[in-house]
Protein backbone atom coordinates (compact mmCIF):
# COMPACT_ATOMS: atom_id res chain seq x y z
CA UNK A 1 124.09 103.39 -7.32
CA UNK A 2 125.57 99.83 -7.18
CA UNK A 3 128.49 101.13 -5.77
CA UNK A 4 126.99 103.12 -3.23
CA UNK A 5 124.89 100.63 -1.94
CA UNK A 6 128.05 98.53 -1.54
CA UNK A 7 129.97 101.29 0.35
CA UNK A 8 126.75 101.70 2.57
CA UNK A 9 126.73 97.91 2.84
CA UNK A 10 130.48 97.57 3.98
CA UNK A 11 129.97 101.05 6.70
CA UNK A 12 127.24 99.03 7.99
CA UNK A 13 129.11 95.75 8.73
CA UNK A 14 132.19 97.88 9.72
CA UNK A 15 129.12 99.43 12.51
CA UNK A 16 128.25 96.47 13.48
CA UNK A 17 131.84 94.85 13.96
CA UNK A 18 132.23 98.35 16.37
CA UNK A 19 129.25 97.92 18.46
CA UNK A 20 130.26 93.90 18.90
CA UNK A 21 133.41 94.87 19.75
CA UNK A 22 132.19 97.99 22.44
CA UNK A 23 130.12 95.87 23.96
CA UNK A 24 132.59 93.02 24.48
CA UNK A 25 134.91 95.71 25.82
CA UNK A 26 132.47 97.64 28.37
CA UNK A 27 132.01 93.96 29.95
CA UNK A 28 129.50 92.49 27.19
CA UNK A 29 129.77 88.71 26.26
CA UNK A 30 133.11 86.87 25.46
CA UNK A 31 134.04 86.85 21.68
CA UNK A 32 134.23 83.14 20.35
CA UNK A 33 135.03 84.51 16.54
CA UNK A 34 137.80 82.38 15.10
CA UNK A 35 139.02 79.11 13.73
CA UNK A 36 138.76 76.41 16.36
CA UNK A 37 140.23 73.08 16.40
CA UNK A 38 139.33 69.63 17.96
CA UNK A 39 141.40 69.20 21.72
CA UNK A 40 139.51 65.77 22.41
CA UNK A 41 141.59 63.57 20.24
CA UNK A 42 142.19 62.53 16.86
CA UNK A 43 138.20 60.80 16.57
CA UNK A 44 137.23 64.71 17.61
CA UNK A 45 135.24 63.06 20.06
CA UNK A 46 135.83 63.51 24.19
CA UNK A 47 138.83 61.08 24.91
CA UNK A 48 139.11 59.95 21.37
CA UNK A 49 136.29 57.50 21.62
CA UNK A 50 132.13 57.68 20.44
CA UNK A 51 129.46 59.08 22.79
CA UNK A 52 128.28 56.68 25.55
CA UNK A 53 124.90 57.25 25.10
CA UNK A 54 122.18 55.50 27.68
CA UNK A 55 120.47 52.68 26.87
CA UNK A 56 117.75 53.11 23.91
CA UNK A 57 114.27 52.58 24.50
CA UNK A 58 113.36 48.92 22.36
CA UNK A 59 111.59 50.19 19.68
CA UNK A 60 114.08 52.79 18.87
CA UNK A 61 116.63 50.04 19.15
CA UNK A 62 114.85 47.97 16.60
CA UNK A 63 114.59 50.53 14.36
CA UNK A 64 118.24 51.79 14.86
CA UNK A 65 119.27 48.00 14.47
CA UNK A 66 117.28 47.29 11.28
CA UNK A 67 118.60 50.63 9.69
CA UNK A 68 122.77 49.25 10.44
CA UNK A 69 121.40 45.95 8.98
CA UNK A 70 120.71 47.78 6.01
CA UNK A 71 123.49 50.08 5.11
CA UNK A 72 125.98 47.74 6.77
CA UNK A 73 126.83 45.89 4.11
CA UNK A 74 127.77 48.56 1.77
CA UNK A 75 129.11 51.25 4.17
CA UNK A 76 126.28 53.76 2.97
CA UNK A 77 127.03 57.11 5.46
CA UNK A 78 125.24 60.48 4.77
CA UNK A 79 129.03 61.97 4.07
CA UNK A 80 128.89 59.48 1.48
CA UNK A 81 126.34 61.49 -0.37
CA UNK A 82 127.47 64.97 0.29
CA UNK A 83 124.96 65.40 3.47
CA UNK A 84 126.02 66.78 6.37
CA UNK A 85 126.19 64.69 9.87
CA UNK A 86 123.29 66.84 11.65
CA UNK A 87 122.81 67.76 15.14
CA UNK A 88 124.54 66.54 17.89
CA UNK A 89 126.80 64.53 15.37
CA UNK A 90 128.28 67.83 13.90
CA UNK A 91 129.85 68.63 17.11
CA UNK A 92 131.45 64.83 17.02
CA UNK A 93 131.85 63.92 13.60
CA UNK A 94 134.32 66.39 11.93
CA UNK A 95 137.55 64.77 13.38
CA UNK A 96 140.81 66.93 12.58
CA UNK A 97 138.51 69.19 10.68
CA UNK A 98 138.46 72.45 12.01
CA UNK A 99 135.43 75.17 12.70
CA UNK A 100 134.97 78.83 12.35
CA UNK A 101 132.61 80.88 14.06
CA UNK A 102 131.62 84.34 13.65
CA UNK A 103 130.25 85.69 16.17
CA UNK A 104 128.15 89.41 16.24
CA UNK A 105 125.48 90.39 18.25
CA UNK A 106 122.24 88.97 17.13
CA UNK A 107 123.71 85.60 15.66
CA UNK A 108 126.51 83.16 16.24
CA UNK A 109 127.23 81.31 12.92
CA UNK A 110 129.21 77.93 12.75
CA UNK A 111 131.05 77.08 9.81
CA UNK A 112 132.43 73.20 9.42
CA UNK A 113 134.99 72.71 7.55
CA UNK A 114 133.60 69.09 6.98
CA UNK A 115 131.21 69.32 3.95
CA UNK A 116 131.13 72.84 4.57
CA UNK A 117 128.09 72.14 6.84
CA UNK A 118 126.67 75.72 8.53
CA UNK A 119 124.75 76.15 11.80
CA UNK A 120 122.96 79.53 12.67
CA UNK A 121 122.35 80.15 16.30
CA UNK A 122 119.92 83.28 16.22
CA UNK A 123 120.20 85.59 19.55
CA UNK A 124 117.13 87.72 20.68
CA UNK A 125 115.22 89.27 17.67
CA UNK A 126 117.23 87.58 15.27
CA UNK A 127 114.67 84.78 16.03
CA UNK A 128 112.05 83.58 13.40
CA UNK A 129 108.38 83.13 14.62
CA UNK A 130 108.23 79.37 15.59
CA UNK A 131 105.85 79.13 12.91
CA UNK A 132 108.31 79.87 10.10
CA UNK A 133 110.95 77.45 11.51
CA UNK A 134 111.69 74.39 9.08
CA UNK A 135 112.64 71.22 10.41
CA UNK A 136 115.86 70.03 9.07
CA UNK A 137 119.49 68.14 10.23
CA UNK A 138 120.84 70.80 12.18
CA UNK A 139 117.14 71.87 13.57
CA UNK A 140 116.59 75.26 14.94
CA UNK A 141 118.76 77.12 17.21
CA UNK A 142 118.17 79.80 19.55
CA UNK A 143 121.22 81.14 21.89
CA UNK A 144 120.57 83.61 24.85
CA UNK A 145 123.82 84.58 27.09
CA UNK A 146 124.08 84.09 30.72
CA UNK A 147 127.05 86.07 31.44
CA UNK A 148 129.95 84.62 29.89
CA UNK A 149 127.96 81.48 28.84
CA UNK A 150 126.31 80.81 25.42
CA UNK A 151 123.20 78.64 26.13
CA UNK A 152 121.90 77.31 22.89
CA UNK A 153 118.63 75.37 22.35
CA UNK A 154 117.85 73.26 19.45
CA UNK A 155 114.50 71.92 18.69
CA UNK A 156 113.01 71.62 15.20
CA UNK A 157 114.83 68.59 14.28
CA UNK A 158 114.18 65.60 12.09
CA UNK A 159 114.56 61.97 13.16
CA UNK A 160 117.98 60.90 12.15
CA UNK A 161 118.72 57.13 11.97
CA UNK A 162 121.73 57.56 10.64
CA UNK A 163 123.96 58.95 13.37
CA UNK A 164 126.10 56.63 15.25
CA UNK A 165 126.79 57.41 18.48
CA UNK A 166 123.32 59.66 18.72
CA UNK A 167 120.43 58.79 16.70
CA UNK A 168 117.46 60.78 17.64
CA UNK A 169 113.73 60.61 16.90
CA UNK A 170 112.00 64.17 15.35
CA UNK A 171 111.40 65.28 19.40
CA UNK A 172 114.69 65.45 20.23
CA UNK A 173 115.91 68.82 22.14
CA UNK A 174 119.50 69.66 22.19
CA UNK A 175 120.97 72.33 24.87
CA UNK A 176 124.57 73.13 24.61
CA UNK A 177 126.72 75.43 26.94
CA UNK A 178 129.54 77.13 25.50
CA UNK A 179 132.25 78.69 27.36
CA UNK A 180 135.89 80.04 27.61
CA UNK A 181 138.30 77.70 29.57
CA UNK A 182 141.51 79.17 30.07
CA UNK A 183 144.34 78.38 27.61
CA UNK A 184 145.63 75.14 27.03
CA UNK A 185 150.01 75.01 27.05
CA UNK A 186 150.60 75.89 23.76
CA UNK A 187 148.90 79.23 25.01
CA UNK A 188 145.74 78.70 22.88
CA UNK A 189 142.09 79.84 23.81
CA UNK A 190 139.83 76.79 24.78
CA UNK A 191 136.35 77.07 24.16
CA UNK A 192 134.20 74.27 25.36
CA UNK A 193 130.54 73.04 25.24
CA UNK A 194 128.36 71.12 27.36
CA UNK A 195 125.64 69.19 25.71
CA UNK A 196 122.65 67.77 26.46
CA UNK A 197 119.96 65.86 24.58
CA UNK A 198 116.79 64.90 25.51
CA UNK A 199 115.06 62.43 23.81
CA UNK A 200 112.16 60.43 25.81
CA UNK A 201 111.02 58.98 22.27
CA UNK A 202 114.78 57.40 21.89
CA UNK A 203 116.78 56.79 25.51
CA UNK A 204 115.88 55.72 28.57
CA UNK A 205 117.64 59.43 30.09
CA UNK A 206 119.24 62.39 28.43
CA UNK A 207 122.55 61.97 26.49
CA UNK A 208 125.37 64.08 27.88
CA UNK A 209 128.59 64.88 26.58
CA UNK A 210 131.61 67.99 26.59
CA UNK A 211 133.33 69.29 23.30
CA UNK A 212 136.75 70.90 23.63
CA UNK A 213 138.10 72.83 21.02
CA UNK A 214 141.52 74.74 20.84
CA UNK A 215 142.01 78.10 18.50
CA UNK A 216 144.06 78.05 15.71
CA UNK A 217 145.71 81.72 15.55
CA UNK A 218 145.07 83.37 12.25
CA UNK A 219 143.40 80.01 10.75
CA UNK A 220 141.28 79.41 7.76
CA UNK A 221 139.16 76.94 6.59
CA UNK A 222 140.04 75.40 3.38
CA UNK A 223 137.16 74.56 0.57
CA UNK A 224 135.76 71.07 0.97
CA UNK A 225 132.95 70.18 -1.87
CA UNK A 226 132.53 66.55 -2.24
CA UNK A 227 129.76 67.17 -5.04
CA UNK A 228 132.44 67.96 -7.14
CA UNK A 229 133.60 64.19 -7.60
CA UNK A 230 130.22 63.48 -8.27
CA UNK A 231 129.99 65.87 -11.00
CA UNK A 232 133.32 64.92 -12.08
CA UNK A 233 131.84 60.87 -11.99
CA UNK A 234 128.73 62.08 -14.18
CA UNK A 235 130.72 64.08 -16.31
CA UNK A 236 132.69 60.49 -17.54
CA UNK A 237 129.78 58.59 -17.41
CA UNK A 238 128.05 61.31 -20.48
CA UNK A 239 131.43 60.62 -21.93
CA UNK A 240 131.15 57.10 -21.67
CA UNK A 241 127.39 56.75 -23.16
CA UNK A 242 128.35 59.23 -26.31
CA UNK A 243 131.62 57.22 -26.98
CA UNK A 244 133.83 60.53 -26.98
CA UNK A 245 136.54 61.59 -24.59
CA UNK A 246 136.29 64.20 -21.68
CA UNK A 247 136.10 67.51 -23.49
């Protein structure tokens, strides 16, 4: 039975991989599956340098302030701890790191290479009932096409001090445009996104920025699990405390 359910399992995806692929062939939507890499400089980030986000409104700028006060002098970062960067800061933060998405017809999924951080983006009724969305980092995100665009919308977030270049309050919206640009001259697929946030709670007028990837032919992403030095630093510290060595 086990077995049967698995071969039943595997037809299915193999169906599903057939009717993506149909579809994209009979004029459907443009395939973005594959491993993508940053063509905005080494930072990741358009022209190498941080987002140059519009002025934020005082009180968010207090609070923003008094939060770099207090993790400044250590360095503190949410990396630092294993958490992922969040929404928009994913899209900025992953440097060198590359991305994979796969891509089939109800959902586009995001994989960062970067603490392994994930994004779903669900497409038509692949959508939860908004009241069974959880607020979290990378909020909720629903796509819709319009022709050989990916419109995404992101709501559902949580405020976010932490980011750098765009802290947000628990309001924010995100909208991002993704989109096939040609090839760049190594004769690579370039896949780019258009962003906006709006934030009335944070900034004075929305923050707007463009992502540029490149795709890496036949790439994969390798395994990056920084809880493993942690369990590595608690593993010594037991040691430590009993007086023994590292089994």
């Amino acid at each position: 039975m086990g077995r049967l359910k698995m071969a039943m399992r595997g037809a299915t995806a193999a169906a599903a991989a057939f009717v993506c692929a149909a579809a994209m062939a009979a004029g459907g939507p443009p395939d973005f599956t594959g491993v993508w890499t940053s063509a905005d400089g080494a930072s990741g980030r358009p022209g190498g340098n941080a987002v140059q986000a519009p002025p934020m409104k005082p009180e968010a700028r207090r609070r923003h302030d008094a939060f770099n006060e207090l993790v400044g002098p250590t360095g503190d970062t949410p990396g630092g701890v294993c958490l992922g960067a969040g929404m928009p800061a994913v899209l900025l933060g992953a440097g060198g790191y590359p991305m994979e998405i796969i891509q089939r017809p109800g959902q586009v999924t995001m994989i960062f290479e970067l603490h392994g951080e994930i994004r779903r983006i669900y497409i038509g009724e692949r959508n939860m009932p908004e009241a069974d969305r959880v607020p979290g980092r990378n909020g909720y995100s629903s796509g819709r096409w319009e022709g050989d665009t990916l419109v995404v919308e992101t709501d559902n977030l949580v405020e976010q001090l932490d980011q750098r270049s765009t802290p947000h309050s628990a309001t924010a919206t995100i909208v991002e445009r993704f989109r096939l640009d040609g090839k760049d001259a190594q004769g690579r697929r370039v896949l780019v996104a258009d962003v906006t946030m709006n934030d009335p709670e944070f900034y004075t007028a929305p923050v707007v920025f463009t992502r540029r990837w490149a795709e890496v032919p036949d790439g994969h992403l390798l395994p990056y699990e920084c809880n493993e030095e942690l369990w590595f630093d608690r593993i010594e510290s037991l040691a430590k405390k009993a007086g023994v060595g590292i089994p």
